[in-house]
C-alpha atoms as a PDB file:
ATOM      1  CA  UNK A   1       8.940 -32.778  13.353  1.00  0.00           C
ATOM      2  CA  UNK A   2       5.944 -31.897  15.869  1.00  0.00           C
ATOM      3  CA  UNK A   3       6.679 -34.817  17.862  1.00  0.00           C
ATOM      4  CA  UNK A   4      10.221 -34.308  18.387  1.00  0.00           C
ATOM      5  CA  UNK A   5       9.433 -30.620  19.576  1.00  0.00           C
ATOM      6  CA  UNK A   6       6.808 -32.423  21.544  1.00  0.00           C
ATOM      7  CA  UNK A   7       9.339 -34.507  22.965  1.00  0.00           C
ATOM      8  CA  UNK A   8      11.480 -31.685  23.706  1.00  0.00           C
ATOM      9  CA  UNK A   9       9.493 -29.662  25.254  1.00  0.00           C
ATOM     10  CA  UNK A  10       8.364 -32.438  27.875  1.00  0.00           C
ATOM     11  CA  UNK A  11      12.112 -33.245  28.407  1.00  0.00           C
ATOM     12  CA  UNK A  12      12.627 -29.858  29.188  1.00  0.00           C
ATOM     13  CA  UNK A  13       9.716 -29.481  31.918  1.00  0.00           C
ATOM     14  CA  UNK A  14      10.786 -32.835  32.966  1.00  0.00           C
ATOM     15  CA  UNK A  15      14.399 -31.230  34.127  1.00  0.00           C
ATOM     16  CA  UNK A  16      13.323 -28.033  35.498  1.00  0.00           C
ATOM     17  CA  UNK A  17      10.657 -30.118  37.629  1.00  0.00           C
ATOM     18  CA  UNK A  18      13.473 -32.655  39.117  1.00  0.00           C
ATOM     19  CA  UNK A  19      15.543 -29.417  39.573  1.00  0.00           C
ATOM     20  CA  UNK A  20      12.531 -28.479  42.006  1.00  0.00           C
ATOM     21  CA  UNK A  21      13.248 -31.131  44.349  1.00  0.00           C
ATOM     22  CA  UNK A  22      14.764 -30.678  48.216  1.00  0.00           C
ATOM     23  CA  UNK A  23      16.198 -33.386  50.179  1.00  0.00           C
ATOM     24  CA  UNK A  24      14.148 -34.269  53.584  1.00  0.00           C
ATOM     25  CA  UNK A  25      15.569 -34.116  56.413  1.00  0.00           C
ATOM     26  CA  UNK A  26      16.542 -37.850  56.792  1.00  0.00           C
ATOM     27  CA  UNK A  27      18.327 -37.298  52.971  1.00  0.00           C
ATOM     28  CA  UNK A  28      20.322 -34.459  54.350  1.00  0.00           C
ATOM     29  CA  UNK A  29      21.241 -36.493  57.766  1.00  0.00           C
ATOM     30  CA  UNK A  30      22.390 -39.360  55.723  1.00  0.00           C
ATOM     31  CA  UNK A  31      24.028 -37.254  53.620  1.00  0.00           C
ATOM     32  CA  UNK A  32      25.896 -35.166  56.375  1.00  0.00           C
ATOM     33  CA  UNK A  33      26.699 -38.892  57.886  1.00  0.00           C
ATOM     34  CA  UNK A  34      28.292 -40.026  54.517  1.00  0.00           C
ATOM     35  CA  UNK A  35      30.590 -36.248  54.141  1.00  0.00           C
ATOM     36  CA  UNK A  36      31.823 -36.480  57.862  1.00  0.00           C
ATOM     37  CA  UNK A  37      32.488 -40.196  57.583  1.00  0.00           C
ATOM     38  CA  UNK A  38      34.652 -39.414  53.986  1.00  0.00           C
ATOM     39  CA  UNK A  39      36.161 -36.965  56.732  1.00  0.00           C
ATOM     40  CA  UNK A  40      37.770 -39.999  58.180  1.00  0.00           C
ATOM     41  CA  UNK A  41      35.628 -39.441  61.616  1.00  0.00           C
ATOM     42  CA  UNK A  42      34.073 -42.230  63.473  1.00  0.00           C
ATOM     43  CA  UNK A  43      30.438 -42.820  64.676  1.00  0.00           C
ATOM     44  CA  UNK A  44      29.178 -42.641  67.951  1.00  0.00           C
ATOM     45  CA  UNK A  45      32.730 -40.021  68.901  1.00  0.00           C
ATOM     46  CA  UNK A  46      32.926 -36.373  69.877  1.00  0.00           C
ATOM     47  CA  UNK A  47      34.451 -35.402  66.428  1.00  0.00           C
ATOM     48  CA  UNK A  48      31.773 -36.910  64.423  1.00  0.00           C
ATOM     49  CA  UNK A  49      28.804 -35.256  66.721  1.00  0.00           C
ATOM     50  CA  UNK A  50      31.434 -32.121  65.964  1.00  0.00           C
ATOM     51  CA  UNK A  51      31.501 -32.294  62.542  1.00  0.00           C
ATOM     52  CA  UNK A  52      27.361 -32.646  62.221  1.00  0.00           C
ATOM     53  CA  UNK A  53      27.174 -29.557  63.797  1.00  0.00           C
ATOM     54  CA  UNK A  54      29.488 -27.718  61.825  1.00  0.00           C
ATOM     55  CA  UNK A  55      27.521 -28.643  58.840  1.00  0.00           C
ATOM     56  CA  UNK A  56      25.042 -28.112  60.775  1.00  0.00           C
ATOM     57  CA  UNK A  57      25.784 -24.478  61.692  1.00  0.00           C
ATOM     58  CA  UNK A  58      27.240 -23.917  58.139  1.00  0.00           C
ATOM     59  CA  UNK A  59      24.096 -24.890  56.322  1.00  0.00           C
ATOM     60  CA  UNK A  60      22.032 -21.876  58.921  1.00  0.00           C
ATOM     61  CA  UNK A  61      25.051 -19.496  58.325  1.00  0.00           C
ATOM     62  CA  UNK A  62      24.533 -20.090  54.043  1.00  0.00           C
ATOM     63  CA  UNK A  63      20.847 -19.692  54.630  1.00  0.00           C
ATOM     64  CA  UNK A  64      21.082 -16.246  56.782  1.00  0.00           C
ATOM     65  CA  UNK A  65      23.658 -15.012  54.143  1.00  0.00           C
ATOM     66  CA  UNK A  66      20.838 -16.049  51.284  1.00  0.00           C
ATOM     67  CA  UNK A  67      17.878 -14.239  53.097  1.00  0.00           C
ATOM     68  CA  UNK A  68      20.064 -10.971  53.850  1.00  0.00           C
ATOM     69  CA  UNK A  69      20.843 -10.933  50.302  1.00  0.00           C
ATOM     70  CA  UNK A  70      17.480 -11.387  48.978  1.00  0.00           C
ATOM     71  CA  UNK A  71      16.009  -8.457  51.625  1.00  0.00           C
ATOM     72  CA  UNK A  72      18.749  -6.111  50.308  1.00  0.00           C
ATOM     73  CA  UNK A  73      17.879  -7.204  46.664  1.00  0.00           C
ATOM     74  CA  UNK A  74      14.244  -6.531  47.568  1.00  0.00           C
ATOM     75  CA  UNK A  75      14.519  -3.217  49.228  1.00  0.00           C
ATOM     76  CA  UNK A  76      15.169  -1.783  45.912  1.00  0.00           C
ATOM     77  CA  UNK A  77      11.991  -2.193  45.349  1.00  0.00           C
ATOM     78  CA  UNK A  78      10.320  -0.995  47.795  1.00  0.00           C
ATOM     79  CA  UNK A  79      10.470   2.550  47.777  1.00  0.00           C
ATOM     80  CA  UNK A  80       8.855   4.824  45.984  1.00  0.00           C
ATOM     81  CA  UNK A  81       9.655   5.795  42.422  1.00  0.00           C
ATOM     82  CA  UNK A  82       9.713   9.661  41.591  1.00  0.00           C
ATOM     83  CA  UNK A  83       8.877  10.622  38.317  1.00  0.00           C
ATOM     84  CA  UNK A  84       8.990  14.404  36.814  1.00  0.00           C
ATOM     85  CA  UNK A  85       6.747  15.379  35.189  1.00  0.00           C
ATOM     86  CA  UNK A  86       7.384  17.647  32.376  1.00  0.00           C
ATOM     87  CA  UNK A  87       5.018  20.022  30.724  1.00  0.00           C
ATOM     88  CA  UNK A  88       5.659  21.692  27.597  1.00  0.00           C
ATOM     89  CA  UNK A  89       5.074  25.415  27.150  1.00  0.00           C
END
């Protein structure tokens, strides 16, 4: 039985490490090359360059949106907390 919560438990670091991982910058190039090419466009044309950048301007849009969000989740926290005090007659 310890083993197989051993065994578990090493699983389950295993997956949240590999969940960890980000794609470098060649990955994501390739990776844009392979979605605009299932887009039917062509290499080395004006549409293709076209669709990169769209990704490419999508992907900074996402990222602006994500930062925005986590500033106005953060501000919450940020100012200060009033408590009352109450004293007892």
């Amino acid at each position: 039985m310890r083993i197989s919560a051993l065994s578990l438990s090493l699983a389950a670091i295993a997956i949240s490490l590999s969940a960890c991982q980000t794609l470098t910058p060649e990955e994501r190039r390739a990776a844009d090359e392979r979605r605009c090419l299932g887009y039917g466009f062509r290499r080395g044309t004006d549409a293709f360059a076209t669709c990169l950048q769209r990704i490419d301007l999508d992907r900074r849009a996402d990222a602006r949106a994500f930062r925005a969000q986590a500033d106005e989740n953060f501000d919450d926290f940020t100012r200060p907390i009033y408590y009352p005090r109450y004293y007892r007659r």
